[in-house]
N, C-alpha and C. Protein backbone atom coordinates (compact mmCIF):
# COMPACT_ATOMS: atom_id res chain seq x y z
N UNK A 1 69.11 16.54 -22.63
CA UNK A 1 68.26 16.81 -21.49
C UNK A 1 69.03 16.48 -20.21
N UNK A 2 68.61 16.97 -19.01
CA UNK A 2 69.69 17.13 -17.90
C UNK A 2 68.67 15.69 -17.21
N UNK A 3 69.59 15.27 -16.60
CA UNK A 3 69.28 14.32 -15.25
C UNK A 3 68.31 14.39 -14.53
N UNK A 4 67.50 13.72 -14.61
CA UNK A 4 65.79 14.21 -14.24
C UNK A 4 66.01 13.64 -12.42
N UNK A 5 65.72 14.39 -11.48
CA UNK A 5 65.41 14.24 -10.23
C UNK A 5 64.60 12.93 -9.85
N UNK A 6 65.27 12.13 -8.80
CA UNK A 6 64.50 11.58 -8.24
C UNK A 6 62.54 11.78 -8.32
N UNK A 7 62.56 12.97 -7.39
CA UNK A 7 61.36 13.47 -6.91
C UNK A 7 60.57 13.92 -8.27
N UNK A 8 61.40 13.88 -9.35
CA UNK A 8 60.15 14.23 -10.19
C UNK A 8 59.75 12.95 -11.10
N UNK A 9 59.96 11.91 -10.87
CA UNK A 9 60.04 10.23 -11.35
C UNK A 9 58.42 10.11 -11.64
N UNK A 10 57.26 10.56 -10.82
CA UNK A 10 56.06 10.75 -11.22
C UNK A 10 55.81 11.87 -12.10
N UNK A 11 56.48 12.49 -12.49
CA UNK A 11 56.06 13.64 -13.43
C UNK A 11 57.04 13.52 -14.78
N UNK A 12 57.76 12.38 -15.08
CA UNK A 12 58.54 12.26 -16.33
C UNK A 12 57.65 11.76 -17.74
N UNK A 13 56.76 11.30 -17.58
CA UNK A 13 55.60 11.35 -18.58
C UNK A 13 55.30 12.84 -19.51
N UNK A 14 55.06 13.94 -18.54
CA UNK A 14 55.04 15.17 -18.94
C UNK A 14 55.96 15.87 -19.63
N UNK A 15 57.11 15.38 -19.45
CA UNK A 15 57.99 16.51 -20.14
C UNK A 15 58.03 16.13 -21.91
N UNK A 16 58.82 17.11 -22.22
CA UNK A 16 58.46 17.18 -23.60
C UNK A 16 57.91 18.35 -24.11
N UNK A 17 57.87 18.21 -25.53
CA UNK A 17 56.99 18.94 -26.27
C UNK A 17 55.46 18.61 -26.96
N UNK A 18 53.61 19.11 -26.56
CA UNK A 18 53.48 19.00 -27.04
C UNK A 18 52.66 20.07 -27.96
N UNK A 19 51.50 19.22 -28.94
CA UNK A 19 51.13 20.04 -29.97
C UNK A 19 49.63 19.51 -30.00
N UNK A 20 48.47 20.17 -30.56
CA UNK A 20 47.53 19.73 -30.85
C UNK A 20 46.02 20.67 -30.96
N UNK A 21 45.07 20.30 -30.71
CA UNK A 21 43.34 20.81 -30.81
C UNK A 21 43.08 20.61 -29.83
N UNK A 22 41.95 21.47 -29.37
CA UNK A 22 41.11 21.61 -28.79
C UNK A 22 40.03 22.36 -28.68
N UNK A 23 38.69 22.22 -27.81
CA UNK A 23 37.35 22.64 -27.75
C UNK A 23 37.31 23.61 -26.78
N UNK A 24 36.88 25.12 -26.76
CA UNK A 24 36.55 26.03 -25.44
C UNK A 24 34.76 26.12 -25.77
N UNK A 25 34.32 26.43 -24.52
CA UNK A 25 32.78 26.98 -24.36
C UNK A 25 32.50 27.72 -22.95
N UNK A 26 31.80 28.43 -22.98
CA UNK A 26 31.45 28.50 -21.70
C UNK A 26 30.18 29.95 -21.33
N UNK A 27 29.55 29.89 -20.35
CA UNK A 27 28.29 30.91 -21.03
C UNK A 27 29.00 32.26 -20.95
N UNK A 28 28.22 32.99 -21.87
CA UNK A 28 28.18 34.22 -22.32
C UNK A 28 29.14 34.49 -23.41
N UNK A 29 30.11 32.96 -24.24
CA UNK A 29 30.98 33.51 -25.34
C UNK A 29 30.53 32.41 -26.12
N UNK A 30 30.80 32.31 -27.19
CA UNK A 30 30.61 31.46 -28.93
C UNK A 30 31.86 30.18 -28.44
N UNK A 31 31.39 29.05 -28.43
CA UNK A 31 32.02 27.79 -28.56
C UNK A 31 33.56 28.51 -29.70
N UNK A 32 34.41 27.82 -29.51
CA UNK A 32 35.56 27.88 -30.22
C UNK A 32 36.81 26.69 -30.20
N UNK A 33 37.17 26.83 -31.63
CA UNK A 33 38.50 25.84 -31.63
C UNK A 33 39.81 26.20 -31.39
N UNK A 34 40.72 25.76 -30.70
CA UNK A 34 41.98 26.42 -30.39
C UNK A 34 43.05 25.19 -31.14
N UNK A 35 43.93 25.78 -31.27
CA UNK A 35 45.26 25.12 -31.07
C UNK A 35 46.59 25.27 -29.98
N UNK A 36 46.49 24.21 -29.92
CA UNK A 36 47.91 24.66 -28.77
C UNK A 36 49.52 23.78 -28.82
N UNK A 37 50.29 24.68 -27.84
CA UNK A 37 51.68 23.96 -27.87
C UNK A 37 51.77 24.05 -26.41
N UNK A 38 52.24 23.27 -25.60
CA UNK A 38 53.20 23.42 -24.09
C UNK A 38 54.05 22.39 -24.24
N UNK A 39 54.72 22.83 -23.44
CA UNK A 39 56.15 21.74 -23.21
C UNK A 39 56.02 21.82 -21.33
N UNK A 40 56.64 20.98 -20.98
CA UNK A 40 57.45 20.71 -19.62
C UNK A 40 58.42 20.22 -19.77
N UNK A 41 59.62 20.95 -19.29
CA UNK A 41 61.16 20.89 -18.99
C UNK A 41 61.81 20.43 -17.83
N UNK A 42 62.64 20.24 -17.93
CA UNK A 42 63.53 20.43 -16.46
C UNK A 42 65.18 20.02 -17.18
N UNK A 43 65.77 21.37 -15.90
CA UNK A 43 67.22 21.65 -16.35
C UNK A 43 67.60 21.18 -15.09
N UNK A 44 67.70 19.52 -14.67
CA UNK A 44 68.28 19.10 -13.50
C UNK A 44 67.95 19.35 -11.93
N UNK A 45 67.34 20.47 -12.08
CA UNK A 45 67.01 20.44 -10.57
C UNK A 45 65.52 20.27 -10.41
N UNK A 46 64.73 19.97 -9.01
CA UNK A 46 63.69 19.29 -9.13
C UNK A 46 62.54 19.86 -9.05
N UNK A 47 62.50 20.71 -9.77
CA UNK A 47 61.24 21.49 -10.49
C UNK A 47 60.87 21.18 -11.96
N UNK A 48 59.60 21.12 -12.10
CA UNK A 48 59.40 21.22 -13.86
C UNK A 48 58.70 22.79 -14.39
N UNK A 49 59.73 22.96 -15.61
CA UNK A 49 59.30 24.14 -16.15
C UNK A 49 58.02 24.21 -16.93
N UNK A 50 57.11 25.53 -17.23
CA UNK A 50 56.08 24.93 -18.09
C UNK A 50 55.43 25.97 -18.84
N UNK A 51 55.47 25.87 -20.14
CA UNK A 51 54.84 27.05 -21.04
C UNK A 51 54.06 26.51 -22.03
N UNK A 52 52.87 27.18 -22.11
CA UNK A 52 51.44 26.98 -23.43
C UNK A 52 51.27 28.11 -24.08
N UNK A 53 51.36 27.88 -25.13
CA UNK A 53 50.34 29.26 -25.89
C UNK A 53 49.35 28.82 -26.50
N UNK A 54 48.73 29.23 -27.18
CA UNK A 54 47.03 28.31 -27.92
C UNK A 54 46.88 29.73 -28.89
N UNK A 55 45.85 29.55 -29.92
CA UNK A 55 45.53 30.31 -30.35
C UNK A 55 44.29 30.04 -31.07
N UNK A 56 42.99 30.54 -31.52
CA UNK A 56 42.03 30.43 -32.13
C UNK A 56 41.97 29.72 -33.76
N UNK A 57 41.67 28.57 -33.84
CA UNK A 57 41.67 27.94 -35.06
C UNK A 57 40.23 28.12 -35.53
N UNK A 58 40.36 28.17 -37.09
CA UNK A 58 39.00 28.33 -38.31
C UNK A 58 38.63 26.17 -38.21
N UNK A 59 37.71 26.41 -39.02
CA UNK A 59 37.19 25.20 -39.33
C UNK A 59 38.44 24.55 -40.37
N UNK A 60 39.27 24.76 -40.83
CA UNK A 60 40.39 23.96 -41.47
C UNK A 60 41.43 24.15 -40.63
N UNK A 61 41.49 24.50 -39.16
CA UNK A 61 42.63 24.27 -38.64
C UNK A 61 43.57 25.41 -38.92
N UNK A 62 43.04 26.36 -39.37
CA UNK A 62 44.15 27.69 -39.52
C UNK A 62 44.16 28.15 -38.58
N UNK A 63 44.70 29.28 -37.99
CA UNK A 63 45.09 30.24 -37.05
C UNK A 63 44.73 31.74 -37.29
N UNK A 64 43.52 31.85 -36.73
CA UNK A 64 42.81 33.23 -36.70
C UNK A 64 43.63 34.16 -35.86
N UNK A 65 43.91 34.36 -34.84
CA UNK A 65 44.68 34.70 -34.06
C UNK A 65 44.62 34.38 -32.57
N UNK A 66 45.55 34.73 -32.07
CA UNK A 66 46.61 33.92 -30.52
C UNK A 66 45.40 34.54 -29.65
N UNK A 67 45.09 33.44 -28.66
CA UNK A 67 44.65 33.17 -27.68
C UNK A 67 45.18 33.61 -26.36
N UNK A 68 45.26 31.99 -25.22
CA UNK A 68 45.67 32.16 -24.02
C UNK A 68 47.55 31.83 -23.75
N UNK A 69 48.26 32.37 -23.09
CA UNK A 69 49.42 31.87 -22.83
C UNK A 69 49.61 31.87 -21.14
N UNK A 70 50.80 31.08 -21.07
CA UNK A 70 50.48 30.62 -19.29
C UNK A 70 52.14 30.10 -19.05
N UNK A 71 52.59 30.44 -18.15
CA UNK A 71 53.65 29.87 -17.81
C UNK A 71 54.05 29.35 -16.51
N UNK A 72 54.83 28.43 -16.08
CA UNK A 72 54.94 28.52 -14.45
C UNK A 72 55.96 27.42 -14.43
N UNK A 73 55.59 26.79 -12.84
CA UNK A 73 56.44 25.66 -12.40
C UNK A 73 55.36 24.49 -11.72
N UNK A 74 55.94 23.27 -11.90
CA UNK A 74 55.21 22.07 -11.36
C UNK A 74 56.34 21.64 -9.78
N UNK A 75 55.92 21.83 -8.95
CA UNK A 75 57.05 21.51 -8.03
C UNK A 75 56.75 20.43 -6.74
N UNK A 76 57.50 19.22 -7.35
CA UNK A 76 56.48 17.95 -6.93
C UNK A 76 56.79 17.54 -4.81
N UNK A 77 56.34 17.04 -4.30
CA UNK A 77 55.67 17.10 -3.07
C UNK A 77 55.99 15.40 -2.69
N UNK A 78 56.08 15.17 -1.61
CA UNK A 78 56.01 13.77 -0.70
C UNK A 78 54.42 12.94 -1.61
N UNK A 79 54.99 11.54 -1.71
CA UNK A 79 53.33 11.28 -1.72
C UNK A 79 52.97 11.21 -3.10
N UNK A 80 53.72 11.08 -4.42
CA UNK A 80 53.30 11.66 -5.67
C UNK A 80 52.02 13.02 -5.29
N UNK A 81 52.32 13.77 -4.83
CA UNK A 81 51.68 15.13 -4.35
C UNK A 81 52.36 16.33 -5.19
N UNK A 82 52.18 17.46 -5.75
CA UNK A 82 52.79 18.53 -6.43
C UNK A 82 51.92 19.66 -6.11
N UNK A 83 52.57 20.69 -6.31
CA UNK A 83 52.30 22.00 -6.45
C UNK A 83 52.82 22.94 -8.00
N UNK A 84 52.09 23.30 -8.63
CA UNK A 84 51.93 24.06 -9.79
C UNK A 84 51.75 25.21 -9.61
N UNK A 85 52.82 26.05 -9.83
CA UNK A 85 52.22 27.55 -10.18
C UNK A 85 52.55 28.39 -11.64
N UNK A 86 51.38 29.10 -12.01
CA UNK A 86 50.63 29.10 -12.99
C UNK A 86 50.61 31.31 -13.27
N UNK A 87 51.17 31.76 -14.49
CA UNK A 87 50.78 33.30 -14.49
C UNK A 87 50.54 33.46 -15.90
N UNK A 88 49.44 34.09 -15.97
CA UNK A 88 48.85 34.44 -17.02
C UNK A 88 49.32 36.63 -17.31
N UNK A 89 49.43 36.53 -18.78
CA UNK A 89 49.30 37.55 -19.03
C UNK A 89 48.62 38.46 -18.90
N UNK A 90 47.31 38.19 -18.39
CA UNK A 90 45.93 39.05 -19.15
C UNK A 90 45.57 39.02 -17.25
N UNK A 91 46.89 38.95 -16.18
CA UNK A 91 46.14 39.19 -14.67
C UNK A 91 45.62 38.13 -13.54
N UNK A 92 45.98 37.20 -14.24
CA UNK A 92 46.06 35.87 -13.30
C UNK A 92 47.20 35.64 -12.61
N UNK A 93 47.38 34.91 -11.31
CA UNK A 93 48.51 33.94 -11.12
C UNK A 93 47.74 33.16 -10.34
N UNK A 94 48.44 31.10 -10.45
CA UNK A 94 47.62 30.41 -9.86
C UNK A 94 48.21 29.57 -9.08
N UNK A 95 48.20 29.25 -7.86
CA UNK A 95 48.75 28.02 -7.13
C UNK A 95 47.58 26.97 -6.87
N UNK A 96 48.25 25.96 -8.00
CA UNK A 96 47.55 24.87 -8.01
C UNK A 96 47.93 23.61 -7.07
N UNK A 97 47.34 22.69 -6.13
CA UNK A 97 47.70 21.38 -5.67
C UNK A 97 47.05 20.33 -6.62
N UNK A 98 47.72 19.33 -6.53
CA UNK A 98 47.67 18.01 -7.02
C UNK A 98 48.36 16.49 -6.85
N UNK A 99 47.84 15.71 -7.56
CA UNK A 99 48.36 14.43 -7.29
C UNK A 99 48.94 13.39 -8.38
N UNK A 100 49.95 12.80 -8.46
CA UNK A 100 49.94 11.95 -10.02
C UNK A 100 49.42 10.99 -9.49
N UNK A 101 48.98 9.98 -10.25
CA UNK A 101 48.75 8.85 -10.29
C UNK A 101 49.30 7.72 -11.59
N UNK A 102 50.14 6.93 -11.35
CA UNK A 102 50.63 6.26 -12.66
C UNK A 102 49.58 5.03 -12.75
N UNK A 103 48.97 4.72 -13.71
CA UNK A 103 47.79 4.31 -14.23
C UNK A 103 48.61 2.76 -15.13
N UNK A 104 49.68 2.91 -16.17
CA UNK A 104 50.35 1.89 -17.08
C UNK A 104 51.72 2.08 -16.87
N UNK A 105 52.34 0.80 -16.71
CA UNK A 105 54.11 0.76 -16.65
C UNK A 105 54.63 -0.17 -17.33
N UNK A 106 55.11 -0.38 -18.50
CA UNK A 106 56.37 -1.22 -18.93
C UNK A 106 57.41 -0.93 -19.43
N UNK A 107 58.07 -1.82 -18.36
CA UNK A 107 59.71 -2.08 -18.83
C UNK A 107 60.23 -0.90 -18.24
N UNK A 108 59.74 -0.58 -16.97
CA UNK A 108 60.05 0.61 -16.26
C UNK A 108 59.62 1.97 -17.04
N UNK A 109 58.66 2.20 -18.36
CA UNK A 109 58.43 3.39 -19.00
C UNK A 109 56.89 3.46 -18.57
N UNK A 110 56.81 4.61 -18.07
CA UNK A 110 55.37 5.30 -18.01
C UNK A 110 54.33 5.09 -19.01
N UNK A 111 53.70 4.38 -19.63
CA UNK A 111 52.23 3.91 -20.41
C UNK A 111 51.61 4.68 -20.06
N UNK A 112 50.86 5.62 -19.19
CA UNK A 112 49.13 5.53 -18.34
C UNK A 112 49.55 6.11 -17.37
N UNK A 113 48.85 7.94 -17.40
CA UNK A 113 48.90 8.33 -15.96
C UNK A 113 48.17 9.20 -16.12
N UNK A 114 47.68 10.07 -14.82
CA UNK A 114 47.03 11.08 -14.91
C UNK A 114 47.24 12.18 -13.82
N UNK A 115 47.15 13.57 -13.87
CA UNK A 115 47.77 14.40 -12.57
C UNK A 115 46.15 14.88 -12.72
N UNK A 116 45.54 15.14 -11.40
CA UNK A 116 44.45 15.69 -10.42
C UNK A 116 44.65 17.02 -10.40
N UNK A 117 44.04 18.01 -10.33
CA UNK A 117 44.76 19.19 -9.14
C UNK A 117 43.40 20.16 -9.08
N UNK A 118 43.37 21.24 -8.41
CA UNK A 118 42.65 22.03 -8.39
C UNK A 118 43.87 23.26 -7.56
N UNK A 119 42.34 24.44 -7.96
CA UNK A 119 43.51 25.29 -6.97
C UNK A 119 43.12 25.61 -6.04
N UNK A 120 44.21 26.28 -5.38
CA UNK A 120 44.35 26.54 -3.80
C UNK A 120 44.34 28.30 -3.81
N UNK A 121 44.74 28.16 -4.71
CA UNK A 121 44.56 29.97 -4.25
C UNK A 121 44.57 30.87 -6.16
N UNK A 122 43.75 31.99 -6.43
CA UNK A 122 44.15 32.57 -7.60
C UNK A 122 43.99 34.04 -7.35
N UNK A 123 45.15 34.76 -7.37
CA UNK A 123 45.39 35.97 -7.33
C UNK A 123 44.93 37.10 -8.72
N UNK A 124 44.27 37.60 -8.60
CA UNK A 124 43.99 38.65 -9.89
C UNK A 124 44.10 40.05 -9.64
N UNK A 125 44.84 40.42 -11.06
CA UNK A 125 45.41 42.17 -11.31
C UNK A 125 43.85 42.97 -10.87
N UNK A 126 43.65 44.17 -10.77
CA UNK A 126 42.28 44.79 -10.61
C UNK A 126 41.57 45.17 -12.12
N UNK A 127 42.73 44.87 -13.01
CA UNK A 127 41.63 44.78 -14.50
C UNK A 127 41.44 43.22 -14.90
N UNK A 128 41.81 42.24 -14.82
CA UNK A 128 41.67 41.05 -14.72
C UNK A 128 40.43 40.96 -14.62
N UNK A 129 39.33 39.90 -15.36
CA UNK A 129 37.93 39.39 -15.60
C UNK A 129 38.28 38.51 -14.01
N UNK A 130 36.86 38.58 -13.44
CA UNK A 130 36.42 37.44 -11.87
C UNK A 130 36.66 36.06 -12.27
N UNK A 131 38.02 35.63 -11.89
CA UNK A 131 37.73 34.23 -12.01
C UNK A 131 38.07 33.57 -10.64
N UNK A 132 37.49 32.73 -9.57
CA UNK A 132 37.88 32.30 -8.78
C UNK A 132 38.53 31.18 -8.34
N UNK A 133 37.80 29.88 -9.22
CA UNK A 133 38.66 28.70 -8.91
C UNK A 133 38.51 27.76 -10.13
N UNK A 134 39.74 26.74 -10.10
CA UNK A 134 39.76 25.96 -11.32
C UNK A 134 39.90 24.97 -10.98
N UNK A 135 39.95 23.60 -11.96
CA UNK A 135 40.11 22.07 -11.61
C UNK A 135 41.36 21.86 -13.12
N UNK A 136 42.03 20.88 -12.82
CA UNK A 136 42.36 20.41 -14.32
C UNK A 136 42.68 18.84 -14.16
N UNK A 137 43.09 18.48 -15.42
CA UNK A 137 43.09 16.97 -15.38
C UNK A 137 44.07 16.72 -16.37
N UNK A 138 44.79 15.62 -16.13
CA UNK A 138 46.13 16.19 -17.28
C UNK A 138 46.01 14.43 -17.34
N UNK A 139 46.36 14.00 -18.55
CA UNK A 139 46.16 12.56 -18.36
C UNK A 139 47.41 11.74 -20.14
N UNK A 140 48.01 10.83 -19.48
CA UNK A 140 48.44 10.64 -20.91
C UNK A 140 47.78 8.82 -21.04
N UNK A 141 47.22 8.85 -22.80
CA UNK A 141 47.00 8.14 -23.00
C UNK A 141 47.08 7.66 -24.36
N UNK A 142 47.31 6.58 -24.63
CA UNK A 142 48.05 6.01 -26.01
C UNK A 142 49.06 6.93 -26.34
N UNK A 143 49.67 7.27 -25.64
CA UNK A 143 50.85 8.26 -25.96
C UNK A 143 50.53 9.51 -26.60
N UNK A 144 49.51 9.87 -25.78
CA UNK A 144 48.80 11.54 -26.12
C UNK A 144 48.55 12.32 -24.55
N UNK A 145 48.49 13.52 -24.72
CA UNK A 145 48.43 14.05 -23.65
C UNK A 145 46.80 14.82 -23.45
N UNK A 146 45.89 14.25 -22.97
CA UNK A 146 44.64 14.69 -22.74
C UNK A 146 44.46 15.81 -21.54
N UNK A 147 43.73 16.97 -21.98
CA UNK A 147 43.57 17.51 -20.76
C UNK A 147 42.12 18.23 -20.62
N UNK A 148 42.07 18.94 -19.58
CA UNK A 148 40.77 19.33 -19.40
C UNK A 148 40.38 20.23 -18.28
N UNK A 149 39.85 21.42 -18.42
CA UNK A 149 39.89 22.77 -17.52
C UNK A 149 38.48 23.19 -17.46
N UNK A 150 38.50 23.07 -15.67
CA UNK A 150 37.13 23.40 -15.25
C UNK A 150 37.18 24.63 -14.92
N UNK A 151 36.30 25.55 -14.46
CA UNK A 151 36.56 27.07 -13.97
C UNK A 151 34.66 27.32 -13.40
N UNK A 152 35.03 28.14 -12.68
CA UNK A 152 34.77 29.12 -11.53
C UNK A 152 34.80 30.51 -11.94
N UNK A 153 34.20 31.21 -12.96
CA UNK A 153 34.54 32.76 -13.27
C UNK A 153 33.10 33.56 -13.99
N UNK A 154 33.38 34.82 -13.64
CA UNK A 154 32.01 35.59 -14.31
C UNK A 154 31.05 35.45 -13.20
N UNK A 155 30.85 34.98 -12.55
CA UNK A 155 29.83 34.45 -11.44
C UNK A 155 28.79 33.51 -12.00
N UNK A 156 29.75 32.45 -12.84
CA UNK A 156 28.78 30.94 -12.72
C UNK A 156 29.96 30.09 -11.80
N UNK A 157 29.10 28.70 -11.43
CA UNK A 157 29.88 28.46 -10.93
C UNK A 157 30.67 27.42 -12.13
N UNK A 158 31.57 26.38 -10.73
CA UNK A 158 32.49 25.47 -11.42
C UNK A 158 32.12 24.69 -12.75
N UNK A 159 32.07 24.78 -14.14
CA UNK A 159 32.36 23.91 -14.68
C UNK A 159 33.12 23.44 -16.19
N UNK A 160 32.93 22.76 -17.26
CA UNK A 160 33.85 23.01 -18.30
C UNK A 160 34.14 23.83 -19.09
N UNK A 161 35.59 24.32 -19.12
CA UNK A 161 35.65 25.47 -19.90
C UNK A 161 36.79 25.02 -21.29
N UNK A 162 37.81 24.42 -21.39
CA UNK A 162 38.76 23.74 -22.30
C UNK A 162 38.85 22.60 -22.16
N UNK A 163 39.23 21.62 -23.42
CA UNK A 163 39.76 20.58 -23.41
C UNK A 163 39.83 19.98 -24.63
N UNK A 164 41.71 19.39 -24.79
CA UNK A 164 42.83 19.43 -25.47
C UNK A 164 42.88 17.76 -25.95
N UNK A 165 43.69 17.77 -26.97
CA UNK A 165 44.00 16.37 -27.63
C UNK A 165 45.78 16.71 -27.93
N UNK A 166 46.55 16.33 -27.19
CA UNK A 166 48.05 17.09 -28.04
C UNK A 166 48.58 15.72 -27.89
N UNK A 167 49.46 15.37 -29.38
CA UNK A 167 50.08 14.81 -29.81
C UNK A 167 51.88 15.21 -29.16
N UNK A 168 52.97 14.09 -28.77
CA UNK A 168 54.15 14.62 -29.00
C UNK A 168 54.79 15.14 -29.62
N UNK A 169 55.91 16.22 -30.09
CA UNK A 169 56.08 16.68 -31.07
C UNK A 169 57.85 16.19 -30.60
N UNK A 170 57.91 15.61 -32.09
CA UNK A 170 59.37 14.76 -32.00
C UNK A 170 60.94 15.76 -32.08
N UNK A 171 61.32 15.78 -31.08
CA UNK A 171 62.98 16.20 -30.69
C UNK A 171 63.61 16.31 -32.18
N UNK A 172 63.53 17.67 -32.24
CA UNK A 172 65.18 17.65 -33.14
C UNK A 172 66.27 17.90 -32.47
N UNK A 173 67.14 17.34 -33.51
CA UNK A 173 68.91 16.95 -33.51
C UNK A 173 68.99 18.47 -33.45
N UNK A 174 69.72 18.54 -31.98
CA UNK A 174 70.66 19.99 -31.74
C UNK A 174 71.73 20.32 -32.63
């Protein structure tokens, strides 16, 4: 892994690979289980890279078929402050603001944190479903990565639409 930036010293918790479950609902579709993977990268310079895919899990955890995928950049700000931007396949792109907050520290290693954000602006294709605004919450705890996605779309307003349990998924030998 390359030399992680100063400026991204609040966002080194995140990188990695992870893996795990999660819960979607929201009105007018059938509750559902997903699975997902994202990672956050960085190749030395002071941006973080960032890709998820998820896909629809059965009641044993199989894989019915692929879901949402999302890719972008985290590009951190004065202030533990960042900016995230966010493009979806299916006609989204999102510029998100936010904030870290480091929550647990020992021995100089990140324990306990959580990033804030909402967005600031979301651009959609003209076949793209109405979605207007989102919240998320990204949080690591006991060495898991918790998250959680509010939304703004269809014409209800703001509130829960996902949220994740992902485990690290351990580095193999190059």
């Amino acid at each position: 892994m390359a030399e992680l930036p100063l400026e991204l010293a609040p966002a080194e918790w995140l990188i990695g690979q992870w893996a795990g479950v999660g819960l979607g609902h929201y009105p007018g579709i059938d509750d559902f289980r997903f699975g997902q993977e994202l990672e956050f990268g960085c190749d030395g310079r002071p941006f973080l890279s960032y890709w998820s895919r998820s896909w629809i899990i059965d009641d044993n955890g199989e894989r019915v078929r692929p879901a949402a995928s999302e890719t972008g950049f985290l590009r951190p700000r004065p202030d533990n402050q960042f900016e995230f931007l966010v493009s979806h396949p299916t006609g989204y792109s999102e510029i998100w603001n936010g904030a870290f907050e480091i929550t647990g520290l020992e021995t100089s290693q990140i324990t306990g944190a959580r990033a804030q954000l909402q967005t600031d602006a979301v651009a959609r294709t003209e076949s793209a479903k109405p979605y207007t605004a989102g919240q998320r919450l990204y949080g690591l705890v006991d060495g898991e990565l918790l998250w959680t996605f509010d939304m703004a779309a269809m014409g209800h307003p703001m509130q829960n639409h996902l949220a994740a349990q992902l485990k690290p998924v351990p580095r193999t030998a190059d």
